[in-house]
Protein backbone atom coordinates (compact mmCIF):
# COMPACT_ATOMS: atom_id res chain seq x y z
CA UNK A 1 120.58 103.51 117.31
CA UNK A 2 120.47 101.09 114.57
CA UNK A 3 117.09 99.57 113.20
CA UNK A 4 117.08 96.92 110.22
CA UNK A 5 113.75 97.28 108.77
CA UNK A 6 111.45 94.55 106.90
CA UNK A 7 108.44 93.88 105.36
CA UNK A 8 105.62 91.69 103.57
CA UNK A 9 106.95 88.29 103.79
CA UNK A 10 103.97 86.63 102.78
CA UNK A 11 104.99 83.55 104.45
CA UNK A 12 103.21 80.78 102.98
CA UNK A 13 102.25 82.13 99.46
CA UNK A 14 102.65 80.03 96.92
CA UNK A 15 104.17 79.86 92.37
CA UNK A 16 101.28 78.46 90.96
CA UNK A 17 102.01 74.31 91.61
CA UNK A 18 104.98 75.13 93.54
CA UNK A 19 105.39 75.05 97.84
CA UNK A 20 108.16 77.95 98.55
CA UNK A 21 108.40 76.78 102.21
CA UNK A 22 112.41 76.30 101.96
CA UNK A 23 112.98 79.62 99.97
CA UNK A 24 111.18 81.40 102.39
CA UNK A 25 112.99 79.57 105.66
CA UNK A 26 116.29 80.43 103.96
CA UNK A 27 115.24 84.12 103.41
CA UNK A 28 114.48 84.52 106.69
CA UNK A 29 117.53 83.58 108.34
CA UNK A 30 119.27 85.77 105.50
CA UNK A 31 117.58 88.30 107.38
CA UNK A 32 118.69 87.08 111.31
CA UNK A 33 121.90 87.00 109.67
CA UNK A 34 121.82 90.02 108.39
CA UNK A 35 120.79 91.59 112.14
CA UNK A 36 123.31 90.22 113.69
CA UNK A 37 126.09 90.71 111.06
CA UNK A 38 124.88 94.28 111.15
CA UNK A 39 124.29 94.72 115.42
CA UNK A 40 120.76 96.11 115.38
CA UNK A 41 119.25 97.38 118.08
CA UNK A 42 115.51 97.16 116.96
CA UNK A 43 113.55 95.69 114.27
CA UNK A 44 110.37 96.58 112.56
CA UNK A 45 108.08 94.65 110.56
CA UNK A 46 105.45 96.51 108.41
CA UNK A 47 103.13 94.42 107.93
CA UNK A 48 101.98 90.68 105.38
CA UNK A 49 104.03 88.49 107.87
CA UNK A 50 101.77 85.89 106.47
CA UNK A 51 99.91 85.14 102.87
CA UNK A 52 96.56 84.44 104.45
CA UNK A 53 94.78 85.79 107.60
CA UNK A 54 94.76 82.27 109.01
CA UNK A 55 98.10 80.70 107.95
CA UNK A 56 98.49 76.95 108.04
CA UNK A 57 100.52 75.63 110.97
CA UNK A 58 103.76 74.88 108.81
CA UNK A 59 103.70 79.03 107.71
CA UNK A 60 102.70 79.97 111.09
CA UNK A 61 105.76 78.51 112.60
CA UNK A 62 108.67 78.97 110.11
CA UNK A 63 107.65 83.24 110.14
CA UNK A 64 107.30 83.10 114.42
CA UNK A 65 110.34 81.02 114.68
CA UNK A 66 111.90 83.80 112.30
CA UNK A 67 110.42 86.98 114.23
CA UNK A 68 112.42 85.06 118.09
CA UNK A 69 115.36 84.43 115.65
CA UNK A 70 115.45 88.35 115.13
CA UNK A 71 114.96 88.96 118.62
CA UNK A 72 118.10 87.43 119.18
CA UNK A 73 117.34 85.60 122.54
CA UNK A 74 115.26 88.80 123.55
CA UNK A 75 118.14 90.63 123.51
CA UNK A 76 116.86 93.81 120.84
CA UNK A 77 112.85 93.98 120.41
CA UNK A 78 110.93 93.21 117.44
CA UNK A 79 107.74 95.40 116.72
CA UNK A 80 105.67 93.42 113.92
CA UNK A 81 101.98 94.87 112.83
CA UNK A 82 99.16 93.53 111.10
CA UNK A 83 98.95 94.12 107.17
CA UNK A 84 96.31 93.88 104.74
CA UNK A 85 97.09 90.01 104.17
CA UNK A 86 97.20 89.48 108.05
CA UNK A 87 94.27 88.98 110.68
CA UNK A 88 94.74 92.02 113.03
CA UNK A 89 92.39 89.90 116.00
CA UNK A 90 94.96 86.53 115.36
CA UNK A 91 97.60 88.58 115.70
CA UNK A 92 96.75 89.95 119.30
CA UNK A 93 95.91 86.59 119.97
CA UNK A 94 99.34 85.60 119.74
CA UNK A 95 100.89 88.76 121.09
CA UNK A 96 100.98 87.47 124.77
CA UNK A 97 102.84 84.69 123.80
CA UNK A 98 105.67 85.99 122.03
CA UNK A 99 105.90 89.24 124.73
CA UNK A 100 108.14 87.29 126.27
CA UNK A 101 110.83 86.81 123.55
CA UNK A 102 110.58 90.69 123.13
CA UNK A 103 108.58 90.44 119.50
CA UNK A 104 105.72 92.92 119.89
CA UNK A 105 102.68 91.74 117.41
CA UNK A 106 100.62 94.68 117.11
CA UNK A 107 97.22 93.99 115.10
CA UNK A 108 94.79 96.20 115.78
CA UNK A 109 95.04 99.96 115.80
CA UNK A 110 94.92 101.50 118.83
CA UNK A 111 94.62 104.38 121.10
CA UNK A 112 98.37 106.06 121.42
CA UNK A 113 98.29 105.83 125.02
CA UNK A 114 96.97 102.27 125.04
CA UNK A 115 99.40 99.89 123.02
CA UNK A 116 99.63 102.02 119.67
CA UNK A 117 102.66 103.68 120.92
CA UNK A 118 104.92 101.66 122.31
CA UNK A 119 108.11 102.49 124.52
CA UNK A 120 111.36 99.97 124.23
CA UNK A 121 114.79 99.78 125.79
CA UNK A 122 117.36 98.79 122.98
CA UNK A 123 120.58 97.69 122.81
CA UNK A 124 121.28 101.51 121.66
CA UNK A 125 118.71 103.45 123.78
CA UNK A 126 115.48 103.96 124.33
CA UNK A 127 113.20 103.69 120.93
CA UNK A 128 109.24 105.14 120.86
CA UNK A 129 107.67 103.26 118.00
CA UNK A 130 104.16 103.79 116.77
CA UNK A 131 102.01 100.98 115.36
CA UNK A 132 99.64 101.57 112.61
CA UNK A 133 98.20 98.66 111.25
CA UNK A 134 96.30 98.46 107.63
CA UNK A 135 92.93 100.33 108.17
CA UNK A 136 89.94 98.61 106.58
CA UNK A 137 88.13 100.81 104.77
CA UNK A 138 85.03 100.91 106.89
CA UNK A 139 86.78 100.46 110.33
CA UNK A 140 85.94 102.88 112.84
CA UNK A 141 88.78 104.23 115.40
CA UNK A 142 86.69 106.44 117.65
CA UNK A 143 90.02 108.13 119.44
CA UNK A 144 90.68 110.19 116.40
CA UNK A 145 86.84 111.44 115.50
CA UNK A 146 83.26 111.74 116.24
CA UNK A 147 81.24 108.71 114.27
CA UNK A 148 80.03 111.29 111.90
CA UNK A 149 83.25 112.52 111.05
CA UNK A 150 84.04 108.87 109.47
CA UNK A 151 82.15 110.14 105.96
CA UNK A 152 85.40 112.28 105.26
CA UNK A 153 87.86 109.93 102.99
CA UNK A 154 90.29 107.24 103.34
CA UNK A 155 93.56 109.40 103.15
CA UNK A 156 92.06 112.00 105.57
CA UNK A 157 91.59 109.49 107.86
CA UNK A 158 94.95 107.74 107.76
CA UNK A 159 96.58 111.17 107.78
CA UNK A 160 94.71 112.05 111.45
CA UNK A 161 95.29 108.34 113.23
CA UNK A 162 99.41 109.04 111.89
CA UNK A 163 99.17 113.05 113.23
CA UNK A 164 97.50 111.57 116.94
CA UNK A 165 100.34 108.97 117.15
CA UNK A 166 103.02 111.41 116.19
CA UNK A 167 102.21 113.84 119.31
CA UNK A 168 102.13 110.90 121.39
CA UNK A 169 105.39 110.01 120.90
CA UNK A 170 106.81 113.29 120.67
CA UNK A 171 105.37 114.04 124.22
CA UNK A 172 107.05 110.29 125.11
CA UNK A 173 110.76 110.26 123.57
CA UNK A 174 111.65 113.99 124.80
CA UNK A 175 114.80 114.48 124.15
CA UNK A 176 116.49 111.24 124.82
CA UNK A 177 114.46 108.99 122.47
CA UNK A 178 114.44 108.29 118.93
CA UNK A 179 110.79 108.19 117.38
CA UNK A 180 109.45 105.89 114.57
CA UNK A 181 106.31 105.39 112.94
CA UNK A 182 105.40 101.55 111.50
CA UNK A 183 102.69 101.59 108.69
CA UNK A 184 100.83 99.54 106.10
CA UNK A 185 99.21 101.56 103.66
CA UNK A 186 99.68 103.12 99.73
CA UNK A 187 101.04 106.63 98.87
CA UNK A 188 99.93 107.88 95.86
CA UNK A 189 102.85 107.90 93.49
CA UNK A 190 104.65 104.28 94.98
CA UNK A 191 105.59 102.16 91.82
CA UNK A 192 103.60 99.24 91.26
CA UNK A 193 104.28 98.45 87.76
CA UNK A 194 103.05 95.09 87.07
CA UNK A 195 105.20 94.72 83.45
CA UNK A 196 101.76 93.20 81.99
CA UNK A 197 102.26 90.93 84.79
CA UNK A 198 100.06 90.23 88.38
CA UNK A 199 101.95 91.49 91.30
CA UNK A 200 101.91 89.84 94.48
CA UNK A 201 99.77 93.05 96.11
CA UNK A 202 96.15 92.70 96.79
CA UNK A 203 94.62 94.56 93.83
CA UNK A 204 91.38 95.14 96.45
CA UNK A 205 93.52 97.13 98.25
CA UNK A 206 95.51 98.77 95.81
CA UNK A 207 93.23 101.11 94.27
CA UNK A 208 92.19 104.69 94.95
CA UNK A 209 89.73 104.31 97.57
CA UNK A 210 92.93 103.03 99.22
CA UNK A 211 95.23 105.42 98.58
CA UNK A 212 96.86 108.01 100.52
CA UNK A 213 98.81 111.34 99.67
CA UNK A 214 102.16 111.76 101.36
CA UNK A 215 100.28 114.32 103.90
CA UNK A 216 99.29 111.02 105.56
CA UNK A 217 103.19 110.67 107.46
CA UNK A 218 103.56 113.33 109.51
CA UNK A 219 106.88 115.32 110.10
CA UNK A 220 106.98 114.17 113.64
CA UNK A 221 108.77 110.50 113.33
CA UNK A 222 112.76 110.52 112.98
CA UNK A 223 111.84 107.26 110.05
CA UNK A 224 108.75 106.04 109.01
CA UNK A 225 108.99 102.25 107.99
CA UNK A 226 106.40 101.37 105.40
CA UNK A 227 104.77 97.97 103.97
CA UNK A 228 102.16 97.35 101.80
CA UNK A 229 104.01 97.94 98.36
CA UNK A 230 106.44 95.09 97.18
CA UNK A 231 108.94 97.26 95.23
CA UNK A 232 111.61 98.55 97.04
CA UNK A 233 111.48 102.52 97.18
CA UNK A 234 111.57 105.96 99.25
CA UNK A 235 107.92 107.07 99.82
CA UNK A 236 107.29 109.46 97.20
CA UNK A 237 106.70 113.00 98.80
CA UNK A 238 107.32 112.52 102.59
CA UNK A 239 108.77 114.79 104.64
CA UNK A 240 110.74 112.35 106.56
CA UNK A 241 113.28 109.78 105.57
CA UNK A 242 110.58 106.78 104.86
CA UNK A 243 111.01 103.74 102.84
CA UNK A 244 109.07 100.77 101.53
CA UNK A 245 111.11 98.06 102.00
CA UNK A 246 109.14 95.77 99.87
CA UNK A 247 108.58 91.91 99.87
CA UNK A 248 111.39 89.56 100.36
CA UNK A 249 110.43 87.48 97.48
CA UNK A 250 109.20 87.86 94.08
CA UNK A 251 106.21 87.09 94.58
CA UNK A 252 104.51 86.92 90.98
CA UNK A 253 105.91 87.32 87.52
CA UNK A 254 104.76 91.67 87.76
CA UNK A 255 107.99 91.70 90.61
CA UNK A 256 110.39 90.00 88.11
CA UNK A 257 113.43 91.26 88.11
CA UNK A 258 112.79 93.38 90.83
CA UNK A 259 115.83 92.96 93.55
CA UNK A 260 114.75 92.49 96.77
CA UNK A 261 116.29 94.04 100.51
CA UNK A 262 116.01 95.05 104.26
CA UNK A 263 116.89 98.65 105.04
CA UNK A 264 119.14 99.41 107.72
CA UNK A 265 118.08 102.34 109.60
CA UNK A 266 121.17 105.11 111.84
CA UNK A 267 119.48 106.99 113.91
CA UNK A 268 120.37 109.98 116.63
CA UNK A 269 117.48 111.31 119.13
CA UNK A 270 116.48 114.56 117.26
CA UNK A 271 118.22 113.66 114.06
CA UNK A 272 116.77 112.58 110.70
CA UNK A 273 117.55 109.29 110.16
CA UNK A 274 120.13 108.03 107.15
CA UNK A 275 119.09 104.74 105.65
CA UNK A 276 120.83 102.30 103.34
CA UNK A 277 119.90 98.93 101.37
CA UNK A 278 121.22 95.65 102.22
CA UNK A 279 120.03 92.86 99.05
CA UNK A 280 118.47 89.67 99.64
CA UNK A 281 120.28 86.75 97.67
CA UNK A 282 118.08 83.91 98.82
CA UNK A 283 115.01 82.60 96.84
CA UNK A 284 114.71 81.53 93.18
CA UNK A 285 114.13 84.25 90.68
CA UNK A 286 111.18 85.01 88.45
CA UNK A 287 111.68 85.06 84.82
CA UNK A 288 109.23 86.17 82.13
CA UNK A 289 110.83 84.85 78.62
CA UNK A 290 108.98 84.78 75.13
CA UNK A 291 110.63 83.43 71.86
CA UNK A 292 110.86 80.19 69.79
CA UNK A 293 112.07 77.47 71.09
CA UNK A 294 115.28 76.64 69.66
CA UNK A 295 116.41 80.16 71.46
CA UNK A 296 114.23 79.05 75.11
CA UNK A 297 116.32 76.04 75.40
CA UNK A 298 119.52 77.56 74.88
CA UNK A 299 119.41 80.32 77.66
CA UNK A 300 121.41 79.24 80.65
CA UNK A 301 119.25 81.63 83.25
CA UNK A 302 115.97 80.05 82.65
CA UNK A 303 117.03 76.43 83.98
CA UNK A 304 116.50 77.71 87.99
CA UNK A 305 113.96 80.22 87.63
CA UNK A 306 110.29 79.61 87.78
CA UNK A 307 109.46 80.11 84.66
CA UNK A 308 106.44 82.18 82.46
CA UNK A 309 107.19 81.30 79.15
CA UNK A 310 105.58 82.79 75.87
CA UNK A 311 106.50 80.16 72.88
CA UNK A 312 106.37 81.26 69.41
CA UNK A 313 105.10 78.83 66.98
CA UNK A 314 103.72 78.05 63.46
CA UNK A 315 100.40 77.31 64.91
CA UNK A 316 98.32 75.41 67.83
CA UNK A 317 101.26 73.21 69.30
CA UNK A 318 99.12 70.55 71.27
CA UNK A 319 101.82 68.91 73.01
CA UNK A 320 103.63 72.29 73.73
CA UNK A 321 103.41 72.24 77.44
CA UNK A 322 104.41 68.75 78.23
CA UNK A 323 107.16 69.62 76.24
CA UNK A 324 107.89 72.51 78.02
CA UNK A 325 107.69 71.34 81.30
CA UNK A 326 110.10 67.69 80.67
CA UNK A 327 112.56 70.36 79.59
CA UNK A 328 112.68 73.00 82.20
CA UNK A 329 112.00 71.78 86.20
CA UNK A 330 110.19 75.19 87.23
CA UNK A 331 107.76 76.35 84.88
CA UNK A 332 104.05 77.95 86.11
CA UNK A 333 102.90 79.28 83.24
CA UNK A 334 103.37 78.37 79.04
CA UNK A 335 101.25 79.02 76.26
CA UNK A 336 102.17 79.69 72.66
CA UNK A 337 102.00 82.60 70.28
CA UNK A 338 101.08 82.10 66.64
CA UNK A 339 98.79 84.34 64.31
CA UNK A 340 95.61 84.08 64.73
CA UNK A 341 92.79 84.32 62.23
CA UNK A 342 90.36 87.28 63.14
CA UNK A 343 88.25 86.09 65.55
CA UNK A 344 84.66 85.77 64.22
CA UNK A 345 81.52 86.49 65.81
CA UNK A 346 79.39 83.08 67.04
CA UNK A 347 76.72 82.09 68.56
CA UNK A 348 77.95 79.69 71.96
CA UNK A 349 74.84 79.80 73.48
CA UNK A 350 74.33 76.16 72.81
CA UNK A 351 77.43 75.49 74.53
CA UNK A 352 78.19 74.00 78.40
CA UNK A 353 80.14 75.76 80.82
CA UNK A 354 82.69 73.28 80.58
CA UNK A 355 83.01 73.23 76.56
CA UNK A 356 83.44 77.21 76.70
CA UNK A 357 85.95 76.75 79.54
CA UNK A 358 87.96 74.62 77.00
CA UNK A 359 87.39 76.73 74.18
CA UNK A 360 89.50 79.67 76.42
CA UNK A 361 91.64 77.87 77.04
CA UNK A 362 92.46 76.60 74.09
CA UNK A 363 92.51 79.84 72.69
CA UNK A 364 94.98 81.33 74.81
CA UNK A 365 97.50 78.59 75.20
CA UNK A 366 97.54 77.67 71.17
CA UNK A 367 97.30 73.62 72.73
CA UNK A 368 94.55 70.59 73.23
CA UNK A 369 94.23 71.47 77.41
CA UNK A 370 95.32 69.18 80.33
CA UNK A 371 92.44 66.80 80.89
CA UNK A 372 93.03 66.85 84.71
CA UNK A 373 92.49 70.80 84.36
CA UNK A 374 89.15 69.97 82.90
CA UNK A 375 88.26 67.76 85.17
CA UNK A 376 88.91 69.80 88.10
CA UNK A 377 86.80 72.60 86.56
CA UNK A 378 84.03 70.07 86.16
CA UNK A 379 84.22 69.15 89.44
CA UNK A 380 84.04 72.75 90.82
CA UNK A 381 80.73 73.12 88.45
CA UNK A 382 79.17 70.45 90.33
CA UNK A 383 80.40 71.54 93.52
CA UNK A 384 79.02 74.77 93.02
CA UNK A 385 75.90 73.24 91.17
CA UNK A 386 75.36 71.25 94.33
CA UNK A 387 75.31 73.81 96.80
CA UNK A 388 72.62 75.94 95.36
């Protein structure tokens, strides 16, 4: 059997001022293509199909029109679960209505023997593929544990919800099946090296509280396909071939440079499985470039990126960003870098919200700031002033 596994699409998120609604349609059907150039029998989606837990309509339909593409007329099934970015109770609110194109939404985690384990015909046999989507930190599952058992920790709980699904579909496959497990959670260990950089994870549900040891993925699974983690990589420690596939964008300037993939999965019932990369080309790249200017201008590779530029200068450049952005089309973030007198203590007691707001920024981008960016934080003061 032959599984092409994918991951945190994030359909909908957005480059600071820039809509990435084409990038991401073209993606997609790299991936359909990629499925049918490579005769799949199954796909699995770990988990961040969308950006936000209630995606608007354009984002809900580009990634449900992708997940039938995959399906290939219904012809192999697609198993999709809930991430952290997704709503796990809009997700089984779809479910019914994309059964019949043989896309499986799975958003809540269930009992084994009541939708968490799921049995599939393929193309290439019979598949048993268990669904664990992203457990909240305070979300009881009462099949794995007495209430009171729910004050042991976060990893000991994912590690007993993965060991009560792993049984299950032992007991199911037999001999004749091939077994995976479909998870969205952090190992301990997975890169996530943001290069001084935000990353396009959820930093609420990146740190320790939410991490997990590689005890957490049993031995029982012939491939374990994870999501949560945008950087493509084995799972550190497990004792079964598992991979992150990552996102299938760049989402913010910490994944720049970072190439992104599906992994194709080969699998025999009984067997490990053998895996193997396949790159994405589509999307524009991320590029994170600091220098003077004469030396910006001249680089050929930062004309289609989107763009976080660092510009050396003299000194406080005031027209440095409009500059910036008549020259290059796909620029989110500039400031300038110039030395700085020590910074001296003072008193800014006397001063507004909105004159401190300009004095950071000011500060940090080495330029006079964009009156429409002070206006809009002077309209969220009153906003906010108005509703208390």
């Amino acid at each position: 059997m032959r599984a092409l596994h994918t991951s945190d699409w994030h359909v909908g998120k957005r480059i600071g001022r820039f809509d990435r609604t084409e990038e991401y349609r073209a993606v997609v059907a790299e991936v359909a293509a990629i499925a049918e150039s490579e005769q799949v029998d199954l796909v699995l989606h770990s988990g961040d199909v969308f950006d936000r837990a209630m995606p608007p309509i354009p984002s809900l339909s580009l990634a449900l029109d992708g997940l039938v593409a995959l399906s290939a007329g219904g012809r192999r099934p697609v198993v999709a679960i809930a991430g952290n970015h997704d709503s796990a109770s809009f997700f089984e609110t779809l479910a019914p209505y994309l059964a019949p194109n043989n896309v499986h939404l799975v958003g809540e985690i269930k009992r084994p023997d009541q939708g968490g384990v799921l049995e599939l015909d393929t193309p290439g046999g019979r598949a048993v593929v268990s669904c664990f989507p992203f457990l909240r930190a305070g979300k009881v599952i009462d099949f794995v544990a007495e209430a009171d058992e729910w004050y042991k920790n976060y990893a000991d709980r994912l590690r007993s919800i993965a060991e009560a699904y792993a049984g299950h579909a032992a007991d199911l496959a037999g001999t004749d099946a091939v077994t995976f497990l479909v998870s969205h959670f952090l190992v301990g260990g997975a890169k996530v090296h943001g290069h001084g950089a935000p990353r396009g994870e959820r930093a609420l549900h990146m740190g320790e509280a939410y991490a997990a040891n590689a005890d957490a993925i049993p031995p029982g699974p012939q491939y374990v396909a994870m999501g949560h983690i945008h950087a493509p990589q084995p799972v550190p420690g497990a004792r079964v071939p598992a991979e992150y596939a990552g996102s299938l964008l760049e989402m913010d300037f910490g994944e720049a440079g970072e190439d992104k993939r599906v992994v194709i999965v080969d699998v025999e019932p009984g067997l490990p499985a053998s895996v193997r990369s396949v790159p994405l080309s589509s999307g524009r790249r991320l590029v994170r470039a600091k220098g003077e200017w004469a030396d910006l201008i001249a680089r050929d590779d930062l004309r289609d990126s989107y763009l976080d530029l660092t510009v050396e200068t003299a000194g406080p450049d005031p027209g440095l960003a409009d500059r910036v952005r008549d020259e290059f089309d796909f620029v989110v973030k500039v400031q300038a870098d110039y030395p700085r007198a020590p910074e001296q203590s003072s008193d800014r007691s006397h001063r507004s919200l909105d004159e401190l707001f300009h004095d950071y920024l000011f500060e940090r981008d080495g330029a006079e700031p964009e009156s429409a960016l002070l206006d809009a934080f002077r309209e969220v003061m009153e906003l906010a002033d108005a509703s208390t």
